[in-house]
Protein backbone atom coordinates (compact mmCIF):
# COMPACT_ATOMS: atom_id res chain seq x y z
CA UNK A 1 -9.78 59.66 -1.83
CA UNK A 2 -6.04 59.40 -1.53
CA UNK A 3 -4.70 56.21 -3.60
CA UNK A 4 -3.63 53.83 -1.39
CA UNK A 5 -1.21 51.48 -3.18
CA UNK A 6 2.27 51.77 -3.69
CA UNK A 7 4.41 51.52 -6.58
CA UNK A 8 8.18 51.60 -8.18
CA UNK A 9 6.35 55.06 -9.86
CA UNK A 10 6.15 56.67 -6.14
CA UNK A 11 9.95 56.21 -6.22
CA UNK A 12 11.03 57.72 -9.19
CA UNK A 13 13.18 60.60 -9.25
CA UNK A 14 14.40 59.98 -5.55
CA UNK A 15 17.86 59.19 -5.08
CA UNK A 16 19.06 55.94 -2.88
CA UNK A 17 22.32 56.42 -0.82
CA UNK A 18 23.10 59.83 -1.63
CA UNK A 19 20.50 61.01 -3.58
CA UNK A 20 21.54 58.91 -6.93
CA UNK A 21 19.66 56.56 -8.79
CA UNK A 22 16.66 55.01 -9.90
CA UNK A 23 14.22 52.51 -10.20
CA UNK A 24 16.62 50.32 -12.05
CA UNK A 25 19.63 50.43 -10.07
CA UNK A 26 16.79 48.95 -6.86
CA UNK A 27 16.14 46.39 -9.07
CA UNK A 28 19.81 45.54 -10.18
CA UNK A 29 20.40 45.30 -6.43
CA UNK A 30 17.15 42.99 -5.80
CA UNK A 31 19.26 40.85 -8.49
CA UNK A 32 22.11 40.81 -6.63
CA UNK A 33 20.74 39.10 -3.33
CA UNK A 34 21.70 35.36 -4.00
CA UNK A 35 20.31 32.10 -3.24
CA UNK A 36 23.65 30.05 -2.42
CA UNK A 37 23.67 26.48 -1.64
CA UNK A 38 24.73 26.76 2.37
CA UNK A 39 22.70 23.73 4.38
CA UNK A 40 23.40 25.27 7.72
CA UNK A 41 23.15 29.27 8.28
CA UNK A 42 25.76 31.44 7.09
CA UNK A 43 27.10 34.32 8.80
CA UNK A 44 24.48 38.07 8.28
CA UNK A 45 26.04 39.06 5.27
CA UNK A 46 24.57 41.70 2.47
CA UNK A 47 23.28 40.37 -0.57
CA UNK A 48 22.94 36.53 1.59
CA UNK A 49 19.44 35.15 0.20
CA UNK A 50 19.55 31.88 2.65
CA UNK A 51 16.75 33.55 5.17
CA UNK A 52 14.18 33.67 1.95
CA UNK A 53 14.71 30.08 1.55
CA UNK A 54 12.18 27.69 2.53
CA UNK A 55 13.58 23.84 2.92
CA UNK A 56 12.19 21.69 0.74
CA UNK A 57 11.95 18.41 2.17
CA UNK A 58 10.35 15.14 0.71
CA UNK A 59 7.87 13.63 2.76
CA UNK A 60 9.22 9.85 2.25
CA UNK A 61 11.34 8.88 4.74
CA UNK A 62 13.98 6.95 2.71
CA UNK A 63 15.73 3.80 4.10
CA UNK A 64 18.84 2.85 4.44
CA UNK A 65 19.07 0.08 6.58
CA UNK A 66 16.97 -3.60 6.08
CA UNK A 67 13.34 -3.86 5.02
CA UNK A 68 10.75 -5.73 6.75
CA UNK A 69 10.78 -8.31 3.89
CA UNK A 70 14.59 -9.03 5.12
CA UNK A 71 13.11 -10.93 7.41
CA UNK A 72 12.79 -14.64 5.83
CA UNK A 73 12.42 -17.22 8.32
CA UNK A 74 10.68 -15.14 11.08
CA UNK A 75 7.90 -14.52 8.32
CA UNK A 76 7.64 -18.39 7.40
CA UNK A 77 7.82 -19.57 10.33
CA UNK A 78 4.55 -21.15 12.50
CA UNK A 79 3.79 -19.64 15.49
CA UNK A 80 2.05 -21.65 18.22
CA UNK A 81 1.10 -20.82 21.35
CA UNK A 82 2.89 -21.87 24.61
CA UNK A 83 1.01 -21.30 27.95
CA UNK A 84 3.87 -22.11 30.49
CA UNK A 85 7.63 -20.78 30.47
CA UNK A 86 8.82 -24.39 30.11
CA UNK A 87 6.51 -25.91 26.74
CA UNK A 88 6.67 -29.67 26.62
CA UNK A 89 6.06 -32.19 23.68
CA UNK A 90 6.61 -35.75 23.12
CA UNK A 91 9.09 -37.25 20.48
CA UNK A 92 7.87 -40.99 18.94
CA UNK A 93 11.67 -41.94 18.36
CA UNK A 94 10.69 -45.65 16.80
CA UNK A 95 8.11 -47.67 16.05
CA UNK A 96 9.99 -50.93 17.15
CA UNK A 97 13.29 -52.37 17.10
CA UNK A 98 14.55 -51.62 13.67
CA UNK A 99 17.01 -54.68 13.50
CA UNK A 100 14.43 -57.44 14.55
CA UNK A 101 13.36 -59.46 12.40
CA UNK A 102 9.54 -59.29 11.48
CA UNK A 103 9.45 -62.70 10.05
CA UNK A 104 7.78 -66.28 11.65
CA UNK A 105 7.37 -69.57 10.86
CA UNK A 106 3.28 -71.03 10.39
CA UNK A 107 1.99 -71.27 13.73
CA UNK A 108 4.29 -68.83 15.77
CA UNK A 109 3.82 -65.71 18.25
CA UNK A 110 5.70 -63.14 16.71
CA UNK A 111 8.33 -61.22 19.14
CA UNK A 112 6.68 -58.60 21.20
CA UNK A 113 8.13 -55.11 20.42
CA UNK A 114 7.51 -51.58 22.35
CA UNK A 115 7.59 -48.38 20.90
CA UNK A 116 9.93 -45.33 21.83
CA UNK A 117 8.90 -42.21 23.15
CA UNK A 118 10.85 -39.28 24.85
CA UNK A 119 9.24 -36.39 26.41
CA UNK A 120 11.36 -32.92 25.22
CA UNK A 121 11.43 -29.93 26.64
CA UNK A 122 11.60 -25.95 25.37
CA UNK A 123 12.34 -23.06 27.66
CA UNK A 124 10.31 -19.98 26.96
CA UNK A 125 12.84 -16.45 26.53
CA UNK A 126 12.17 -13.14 26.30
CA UNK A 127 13.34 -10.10 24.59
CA UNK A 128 12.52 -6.59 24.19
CA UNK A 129 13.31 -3.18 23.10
CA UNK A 130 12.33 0.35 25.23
CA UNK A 131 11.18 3.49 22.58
CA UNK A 132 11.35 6.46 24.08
CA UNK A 133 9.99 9.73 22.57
CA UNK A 134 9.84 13.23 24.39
CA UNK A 135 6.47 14.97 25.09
CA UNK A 136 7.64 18.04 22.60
CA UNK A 137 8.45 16.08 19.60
CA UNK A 138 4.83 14.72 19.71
CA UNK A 139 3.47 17.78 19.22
CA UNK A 140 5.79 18.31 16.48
CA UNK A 141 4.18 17.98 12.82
CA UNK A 142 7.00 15.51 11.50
CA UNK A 143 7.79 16.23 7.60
CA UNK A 144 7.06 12.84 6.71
CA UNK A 145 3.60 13.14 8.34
CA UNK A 146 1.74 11.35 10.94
CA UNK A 147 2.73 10.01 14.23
CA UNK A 148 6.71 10.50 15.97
CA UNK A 149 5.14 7.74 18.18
CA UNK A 150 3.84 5.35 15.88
CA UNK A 151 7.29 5.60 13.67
CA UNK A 152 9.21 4.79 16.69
CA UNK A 153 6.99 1.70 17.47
CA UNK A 154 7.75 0.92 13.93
CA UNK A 155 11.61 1.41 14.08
CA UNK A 156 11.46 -0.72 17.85
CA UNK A 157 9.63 -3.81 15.99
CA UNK A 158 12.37 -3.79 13.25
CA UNK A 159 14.99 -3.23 15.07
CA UNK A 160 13.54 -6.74 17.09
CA UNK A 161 12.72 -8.69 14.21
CA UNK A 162 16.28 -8.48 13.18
CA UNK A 163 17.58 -9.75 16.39
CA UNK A 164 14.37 -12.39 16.27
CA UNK A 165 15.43 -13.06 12.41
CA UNK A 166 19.16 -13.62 13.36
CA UNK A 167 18.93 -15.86 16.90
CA UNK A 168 16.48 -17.90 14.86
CA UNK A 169 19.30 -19.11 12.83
CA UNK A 170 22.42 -18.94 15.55
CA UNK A 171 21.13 -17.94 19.07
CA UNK A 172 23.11 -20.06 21.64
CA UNK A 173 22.25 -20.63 25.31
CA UNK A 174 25.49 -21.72 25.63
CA UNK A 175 27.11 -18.68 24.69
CA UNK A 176 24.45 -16.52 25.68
CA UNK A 177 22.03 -17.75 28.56
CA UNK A 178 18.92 -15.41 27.68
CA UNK A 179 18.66 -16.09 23.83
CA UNK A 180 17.06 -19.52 23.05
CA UNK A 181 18.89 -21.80 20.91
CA UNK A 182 18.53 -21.46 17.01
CA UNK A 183 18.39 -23.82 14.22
CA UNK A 184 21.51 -24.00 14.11
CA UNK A 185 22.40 -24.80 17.91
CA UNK A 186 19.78 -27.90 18.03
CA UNK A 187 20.57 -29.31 14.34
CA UNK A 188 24.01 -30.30 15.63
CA UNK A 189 22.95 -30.88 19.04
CA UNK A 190 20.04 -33.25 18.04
CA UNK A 191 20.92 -34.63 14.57
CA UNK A 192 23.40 -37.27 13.34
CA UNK A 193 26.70 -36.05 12.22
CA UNK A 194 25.89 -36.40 8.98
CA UNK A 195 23.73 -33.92 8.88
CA UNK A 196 26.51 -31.24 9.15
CA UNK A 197 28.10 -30.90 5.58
CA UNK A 198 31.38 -29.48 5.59
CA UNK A 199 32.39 -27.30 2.60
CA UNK A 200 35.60 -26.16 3.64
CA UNK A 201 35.21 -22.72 1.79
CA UNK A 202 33.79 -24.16 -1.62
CA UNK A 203 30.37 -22.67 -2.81
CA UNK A 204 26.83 -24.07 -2.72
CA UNK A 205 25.90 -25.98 -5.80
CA UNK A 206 23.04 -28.28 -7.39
CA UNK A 207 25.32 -31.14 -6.50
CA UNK A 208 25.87 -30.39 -2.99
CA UNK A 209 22.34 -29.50 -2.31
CA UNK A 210 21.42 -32.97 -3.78
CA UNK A 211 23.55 -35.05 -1.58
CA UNK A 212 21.78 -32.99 1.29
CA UNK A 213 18.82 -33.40 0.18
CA UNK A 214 19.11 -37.14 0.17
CA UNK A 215 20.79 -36.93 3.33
CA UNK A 216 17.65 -35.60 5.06
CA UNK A 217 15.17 -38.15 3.37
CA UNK A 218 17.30 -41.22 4.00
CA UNK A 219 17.44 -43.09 7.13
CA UNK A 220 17.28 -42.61 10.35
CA UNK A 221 15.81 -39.05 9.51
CA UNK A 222 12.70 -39.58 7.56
CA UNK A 223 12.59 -35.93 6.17
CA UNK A 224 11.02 -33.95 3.07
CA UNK A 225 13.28 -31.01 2.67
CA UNK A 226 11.37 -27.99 1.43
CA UNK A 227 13.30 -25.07 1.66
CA UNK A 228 17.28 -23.77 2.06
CA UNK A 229 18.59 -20.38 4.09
CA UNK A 230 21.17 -18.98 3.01
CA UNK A 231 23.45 -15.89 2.35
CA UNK A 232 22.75 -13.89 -0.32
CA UNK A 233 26.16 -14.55 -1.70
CA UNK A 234 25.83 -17.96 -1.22
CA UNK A 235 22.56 -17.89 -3.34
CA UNK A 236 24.22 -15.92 -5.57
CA UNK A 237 26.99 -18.24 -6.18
CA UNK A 238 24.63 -21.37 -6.59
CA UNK A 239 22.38 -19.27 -9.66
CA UNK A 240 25.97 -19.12 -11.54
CA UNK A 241 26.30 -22.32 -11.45
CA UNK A 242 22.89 -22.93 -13.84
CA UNK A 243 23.88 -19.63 -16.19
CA UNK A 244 25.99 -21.94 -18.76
CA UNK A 245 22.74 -24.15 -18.98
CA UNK A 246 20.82 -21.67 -19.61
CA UNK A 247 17.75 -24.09 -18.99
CA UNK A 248 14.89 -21.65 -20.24
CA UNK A 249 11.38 -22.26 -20.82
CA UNK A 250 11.14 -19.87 -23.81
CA UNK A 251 8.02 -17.95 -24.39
CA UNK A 252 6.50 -18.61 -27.60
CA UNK A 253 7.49 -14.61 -29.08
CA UNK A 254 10.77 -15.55 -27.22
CA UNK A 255 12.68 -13.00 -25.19
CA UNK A 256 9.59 -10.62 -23.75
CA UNK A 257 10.72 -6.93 -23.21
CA UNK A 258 14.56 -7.23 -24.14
CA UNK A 259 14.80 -9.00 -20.79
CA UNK A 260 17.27 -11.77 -20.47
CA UNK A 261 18.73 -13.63 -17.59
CA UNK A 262 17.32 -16.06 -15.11
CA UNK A 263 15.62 -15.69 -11.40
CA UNK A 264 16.60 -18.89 -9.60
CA UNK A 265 13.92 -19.26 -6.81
CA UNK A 266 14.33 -22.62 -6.30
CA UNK A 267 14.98 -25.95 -7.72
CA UNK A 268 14.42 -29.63 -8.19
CA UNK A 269 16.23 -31.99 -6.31
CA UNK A 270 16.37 -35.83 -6.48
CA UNK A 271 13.65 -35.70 -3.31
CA UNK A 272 11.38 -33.39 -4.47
CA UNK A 273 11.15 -29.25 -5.04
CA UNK A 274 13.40 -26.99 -2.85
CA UNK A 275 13.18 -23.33 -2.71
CA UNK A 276 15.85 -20.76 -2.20
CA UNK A 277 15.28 -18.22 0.71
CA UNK A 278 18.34 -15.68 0.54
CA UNK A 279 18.35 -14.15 4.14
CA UNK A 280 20.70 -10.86 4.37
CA UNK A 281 21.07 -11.72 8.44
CA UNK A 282 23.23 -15.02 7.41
CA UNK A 283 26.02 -13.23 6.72
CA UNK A 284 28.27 -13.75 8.92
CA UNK A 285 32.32 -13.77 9.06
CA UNK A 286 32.84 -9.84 9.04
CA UNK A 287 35.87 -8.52 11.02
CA UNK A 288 35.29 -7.16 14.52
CA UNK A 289 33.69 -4.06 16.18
CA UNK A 290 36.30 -1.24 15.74
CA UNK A 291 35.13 -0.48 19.60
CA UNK A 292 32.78 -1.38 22.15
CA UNK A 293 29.27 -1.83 21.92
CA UNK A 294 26.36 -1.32 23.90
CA UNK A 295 26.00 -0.16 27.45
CA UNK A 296 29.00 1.16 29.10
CA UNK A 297 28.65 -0.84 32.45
CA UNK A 298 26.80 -3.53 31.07
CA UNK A 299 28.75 -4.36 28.54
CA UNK A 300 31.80 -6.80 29.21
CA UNK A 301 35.19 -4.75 29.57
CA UNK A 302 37.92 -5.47 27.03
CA UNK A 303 39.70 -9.20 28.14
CA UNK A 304 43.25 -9.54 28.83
CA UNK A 305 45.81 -11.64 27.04
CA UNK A 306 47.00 -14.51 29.53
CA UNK A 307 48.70 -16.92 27.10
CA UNK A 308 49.92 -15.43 23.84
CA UNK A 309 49.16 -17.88 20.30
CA UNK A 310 51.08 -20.65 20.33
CA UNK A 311 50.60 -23.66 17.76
CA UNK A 312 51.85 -27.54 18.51
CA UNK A 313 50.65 -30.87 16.84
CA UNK A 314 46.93 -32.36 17.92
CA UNK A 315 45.32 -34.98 16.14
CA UNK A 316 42.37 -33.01 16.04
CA UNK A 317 43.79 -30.21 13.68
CA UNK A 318 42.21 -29.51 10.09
CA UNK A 319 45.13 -27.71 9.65
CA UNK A 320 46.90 -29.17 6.46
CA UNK A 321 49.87 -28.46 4.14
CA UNK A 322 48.15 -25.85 1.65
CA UNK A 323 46.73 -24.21 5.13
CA UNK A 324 50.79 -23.50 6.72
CA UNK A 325 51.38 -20.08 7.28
CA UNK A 326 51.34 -16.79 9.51
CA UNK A 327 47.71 -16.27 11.31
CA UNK A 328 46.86 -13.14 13.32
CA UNK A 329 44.19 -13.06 15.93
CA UNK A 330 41.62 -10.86 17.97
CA UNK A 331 38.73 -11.84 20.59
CA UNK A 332 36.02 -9.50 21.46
CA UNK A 333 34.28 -10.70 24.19
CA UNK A 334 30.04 -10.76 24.55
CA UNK A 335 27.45 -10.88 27.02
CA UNK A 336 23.52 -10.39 26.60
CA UNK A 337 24.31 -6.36 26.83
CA UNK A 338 26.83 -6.03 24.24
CA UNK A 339 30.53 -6.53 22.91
CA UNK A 340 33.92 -4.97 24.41
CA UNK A 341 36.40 -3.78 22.06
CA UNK A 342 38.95 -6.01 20.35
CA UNK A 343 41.75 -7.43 22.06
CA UNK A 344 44.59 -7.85 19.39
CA UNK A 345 46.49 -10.87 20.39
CA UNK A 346 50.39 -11.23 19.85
CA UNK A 347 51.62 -12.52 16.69
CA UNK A 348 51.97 -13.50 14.12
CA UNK A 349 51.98 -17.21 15.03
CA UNK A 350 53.33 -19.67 12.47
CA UNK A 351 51.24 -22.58 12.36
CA UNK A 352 52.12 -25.80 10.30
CA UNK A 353 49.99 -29.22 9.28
CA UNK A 354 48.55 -31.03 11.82
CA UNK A 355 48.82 -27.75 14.50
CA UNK A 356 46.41 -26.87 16.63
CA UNK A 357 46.73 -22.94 18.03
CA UNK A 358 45.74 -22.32 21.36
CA UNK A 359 45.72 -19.05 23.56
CA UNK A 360 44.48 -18.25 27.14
CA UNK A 361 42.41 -15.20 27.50
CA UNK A 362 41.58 -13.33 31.05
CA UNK A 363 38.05 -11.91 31.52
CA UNK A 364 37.70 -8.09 32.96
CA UNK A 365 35.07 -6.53 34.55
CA UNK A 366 31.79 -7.18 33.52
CA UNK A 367 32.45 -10.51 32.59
CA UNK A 368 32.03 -11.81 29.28
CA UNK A 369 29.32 -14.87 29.21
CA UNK A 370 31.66 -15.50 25.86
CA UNK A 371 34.21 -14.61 23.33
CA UNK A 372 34.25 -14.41 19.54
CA UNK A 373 37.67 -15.05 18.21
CA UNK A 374 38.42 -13.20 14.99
CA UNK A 375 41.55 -14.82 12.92
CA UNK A 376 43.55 -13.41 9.35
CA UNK A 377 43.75 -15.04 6.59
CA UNK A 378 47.01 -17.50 6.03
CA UNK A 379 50.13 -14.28 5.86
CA UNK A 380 47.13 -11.84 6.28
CA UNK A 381 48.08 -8.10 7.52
CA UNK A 382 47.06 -7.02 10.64
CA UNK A 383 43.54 -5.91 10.57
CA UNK A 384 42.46 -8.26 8.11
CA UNK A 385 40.80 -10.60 11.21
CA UNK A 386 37.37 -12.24 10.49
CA UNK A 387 35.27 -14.15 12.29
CA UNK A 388 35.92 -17.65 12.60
CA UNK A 389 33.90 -18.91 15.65
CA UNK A 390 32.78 -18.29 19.42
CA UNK A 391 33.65 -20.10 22.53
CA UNK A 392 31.81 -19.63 26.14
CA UNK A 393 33.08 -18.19 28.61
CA UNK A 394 35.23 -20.88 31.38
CA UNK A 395 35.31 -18.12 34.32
CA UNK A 396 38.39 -15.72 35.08
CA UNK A 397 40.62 -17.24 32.39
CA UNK A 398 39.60 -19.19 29.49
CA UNK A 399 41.75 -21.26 26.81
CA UNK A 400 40.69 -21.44 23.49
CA UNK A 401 41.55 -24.03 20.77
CA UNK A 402 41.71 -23.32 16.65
CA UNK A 403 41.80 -26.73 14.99
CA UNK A 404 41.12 -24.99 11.71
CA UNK A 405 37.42 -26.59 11.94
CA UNK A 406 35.62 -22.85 11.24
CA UNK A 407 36.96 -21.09 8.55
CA UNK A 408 36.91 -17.56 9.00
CA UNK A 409 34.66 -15.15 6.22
CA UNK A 410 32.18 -18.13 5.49
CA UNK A 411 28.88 -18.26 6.22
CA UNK A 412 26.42 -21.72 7.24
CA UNK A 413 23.24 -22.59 5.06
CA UNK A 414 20.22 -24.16 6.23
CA UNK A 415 18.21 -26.95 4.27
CA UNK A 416 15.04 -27.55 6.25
CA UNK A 417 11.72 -29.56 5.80
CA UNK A 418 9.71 -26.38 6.48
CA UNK A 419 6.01 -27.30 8.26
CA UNK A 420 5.26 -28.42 11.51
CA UNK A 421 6.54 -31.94 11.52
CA UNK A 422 10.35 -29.98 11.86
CA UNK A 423 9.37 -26.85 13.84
CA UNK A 424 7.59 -23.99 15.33
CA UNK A 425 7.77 -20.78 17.22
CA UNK A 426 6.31 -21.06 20.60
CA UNK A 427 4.66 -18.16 21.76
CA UNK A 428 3.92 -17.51 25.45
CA UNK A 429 3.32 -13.64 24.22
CA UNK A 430 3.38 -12.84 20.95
CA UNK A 431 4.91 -8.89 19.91
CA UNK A 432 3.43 -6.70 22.14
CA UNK A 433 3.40 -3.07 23.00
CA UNK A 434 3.61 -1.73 26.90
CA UNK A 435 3.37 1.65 27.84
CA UNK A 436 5.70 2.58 31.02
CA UNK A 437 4.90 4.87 33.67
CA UNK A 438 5.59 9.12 32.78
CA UNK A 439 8.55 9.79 35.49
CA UNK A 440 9.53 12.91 33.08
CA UNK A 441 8.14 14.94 29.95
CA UNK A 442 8.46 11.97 27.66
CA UNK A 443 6.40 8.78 26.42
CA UNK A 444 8.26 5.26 26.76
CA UNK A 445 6.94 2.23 26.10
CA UNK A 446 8.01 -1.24 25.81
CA UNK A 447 8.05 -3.37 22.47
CA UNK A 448 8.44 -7.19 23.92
CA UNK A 449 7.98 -11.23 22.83
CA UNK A 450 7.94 -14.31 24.77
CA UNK A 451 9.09 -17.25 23.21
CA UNK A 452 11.72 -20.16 21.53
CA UNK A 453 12.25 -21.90 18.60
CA UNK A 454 11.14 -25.53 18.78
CA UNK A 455 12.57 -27.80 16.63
CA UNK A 456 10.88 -31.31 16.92
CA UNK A 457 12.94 -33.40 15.07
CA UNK A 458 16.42 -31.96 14.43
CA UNK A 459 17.32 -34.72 11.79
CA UNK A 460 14.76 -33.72 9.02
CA UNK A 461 16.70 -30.17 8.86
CA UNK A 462 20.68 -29.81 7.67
CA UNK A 463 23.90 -27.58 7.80
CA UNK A 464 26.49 -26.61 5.05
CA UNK A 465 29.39 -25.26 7.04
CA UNK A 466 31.96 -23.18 5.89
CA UNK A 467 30.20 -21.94 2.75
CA UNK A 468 32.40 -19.95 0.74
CA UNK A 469 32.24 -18.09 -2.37
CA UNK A 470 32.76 -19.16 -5.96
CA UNK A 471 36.34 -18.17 -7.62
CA UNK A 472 36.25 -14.61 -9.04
CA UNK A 473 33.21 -13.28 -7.04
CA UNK A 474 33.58 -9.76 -6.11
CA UNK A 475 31.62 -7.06 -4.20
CA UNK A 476 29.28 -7.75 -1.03
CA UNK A 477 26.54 -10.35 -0.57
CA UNK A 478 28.42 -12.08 2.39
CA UNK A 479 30.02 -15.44 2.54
């Protein structure tokens, strides 16, 4: 029987390319055929090893974007549900007339008095996202295992929480007609004026969040505040601000691990315990979109400029002396599909104490349901521009007013008495998957939720405005 496996002895004494050579020289060549470090193919080449190379890919998808736990208030927040697209509630505004006077003389009918009730309204919205994944990539055995389909409902129900987590906190009917108003839109339409706490670009601190605090539990609002939104800067900032303390329950070995430092998650106020709920989707005051986003079509088109900046006294300008200076500005406008791309307005204007700047701007086609005006810092370049505030939409041409009230590159906080009393989430449907009918070789489906923020007594929550960041801060974390 003839042997039937080959070896490097069946080649000895034959000669390779010409009849010279030997077992080693095949094996000095075998050396020579190199791995290399291409990531896409490289020209047929001798001696190129990148064929023999399997990919080695983890299996972990790794993220770069927000987590799910980014999501702070959406998470805390009740959810109730609403059976009609208009959810009704009553409001017990008083008990009686607070200024009468409750006391009688022996023998008398005391004064009659009613109480006050109000019956409120909240208008059901609804948003969605549509997934769409082709009938060949689910076949496809994805590297990081299991189903293209169920990662793409995953990525559809982030991607809405962060819109959910964000209007929540600043959606605007005003501005926007489909969101539903945030906390922010129906504390200042709803609450006293008090309740809106300036900062004019100074940090949170213990002191401030005292006086707010008080503010809530103190007449007419009646509140308990539990908990405070805010930046993650603006957190940041306020857990300096107990470092030189240093107030430490030690451990009884002391220090455990080598560890030192503090984790401020919340603190005591004058009304009770507070806790601290840093919320990456508060900050806000970034520049503008370098273009336009969202659907072209849909999407409003870039405005015109109808009135350059011009600046002349108003008694409504927060414009002072330290504030005097050169201001640039840009205005992107918005509607429910997207943003256009920046419209750099003519400048520099020169603005001086007691000025109020005001421009006209002419809407293109889509139109804009608003526009966010972007403004520099006092003598900022050009391109320096960040948010400072948005304005609806007045038709074909629209003038808007800076009085200096928003400052741009802040961010808002929110101190809130968190439990049903303040507010809940209506639901009329709560986050729900629909499939959509095949018209092609690929699976869509629907990812949608039905509902509004209902805030039932705006005065037990409050707003710092203009929250800036403590002297010396560096890197991100937002305003």
């Amino acid at each position: 029987m003839e042997n039937s496996f080959v070896s490097w002895r069946d080649y000895e004494g034959l000669g390779s390319f010409g009849g010279v050579g030997s077992s080693q020289d095949l094996n000095e060549l075998r050396k020579a055929l190199s791995a290399g470090q291409d990531i896409n193919p490289p020209a047929v080449a001798s001696g190129e090893g990148f064929p023999l190379r399997i990919e080695s890919l983890e299996k972990t998808l790794k993220f770069v974007t927000y987590r799910m736990d980014d999501v702070r208030l959406w998470r805390n927040l009740s959810k109730l549900p609403a059976f009609n697209t208009v959810e009704e509630y009553n409001r017990l505004r008083e008990y009686g007339a607070s200024d009468t006077g409750a006391f009688i003389q022996e023998g008398d009918l005391p004064e009659s008095e009613d109480s006050k009730y109000s019956r409120e309204f909240t208008v059901i919205k609804f948003m969605g996202t549509t997934r769409s994944v082709t009938h060949v990539m689910s076949l496809v055995r994805p590297a990081t295992g299991g189903s293209v389909i169920a990662q793409e409902t995953v990525n559809g129900t982030a991607h809405l929480l962060k819109q959910i987590e964000r209007a929540l906190f600043l959606g605007d009917s005003s501005l926007i007609p489909e969101q539903w108003d945030g906390l922010d839109k129906q504390i200042r339409d709803g609450a006293p004026a008090e309740n809106i706490i300036d900062l004019r670009g100074a940090p949170l601190s213990e002191d401030v969040l005292n006086d707010g605090a008080l503010t809530v539990k103190t007449a007419p609002n009646y509140g308990r505040p539990t908990d405070l939104y805010c930046s993650d800067g603006a957190y940041s900032d306020l857990a300096k601000g107990f470092y030189p303390a240093q107030r430490v329950n030690l451990q009884p070995a002391g220090w455990q691990d080598g560890m030192v430092g503090m984790s401020i998650k919340g603190f005591h106020s004058m009304v009770g315990p507070i806790m601290l709920n840093p919320d990456v989707f508060l900050e806000s005051g970034g520049p503008a979109n370098a273009s336009a986003v969202g659907a072209a079509g849909k999407r409003p088109a870039t405005p015109t400029e109808g009135a350059a900046p011009a600046a002349a006294p108003n008694a409504a300008s927060q414009f002072i002396a330290s504030d005097a200076g050169d201001y640039r500005y840009k205005v992107v406008a918005i509607n429910r599909y997207g943003k256009s791309a920046p419209l750099v307005m003519s400048g520099p204007v020169t603005v001086a104490a007691g000025d109020r700047v005001s421009m006209d701007i002419t809407a293109g086609s889509p139109a804009p349901t608003a526009y966010e005006v972007y403004r520099s810092p006092k003598d900022g370049a050009a391109g320096s521009e960040k948010l400072a505030f948005s304005v609806a939409s007045a038709g074909a041409s629209t003038t808007i007013n800076d009085d200096n009230a928003d400052l741009p590159g802040t961010s808002s906080a929110y101190l809130i008495q968190q439990n049903l009393e303040f507010f809940s989430f209506k639901q009329l449907a709560p986050l729900s998957k629909i499939p959509l009918a095949t018209v092609d070789t690929s699976i869509r489906f629907m990812i949608l939720l039905y509902g509004a923020l209902t805030v039932y007594a705006p005065g037990k929550g409050l707003i710092y405005k203009n929250v800036g960041r403590a002297p010396g801060s560096v890197g991100g974390g937002g305003a």
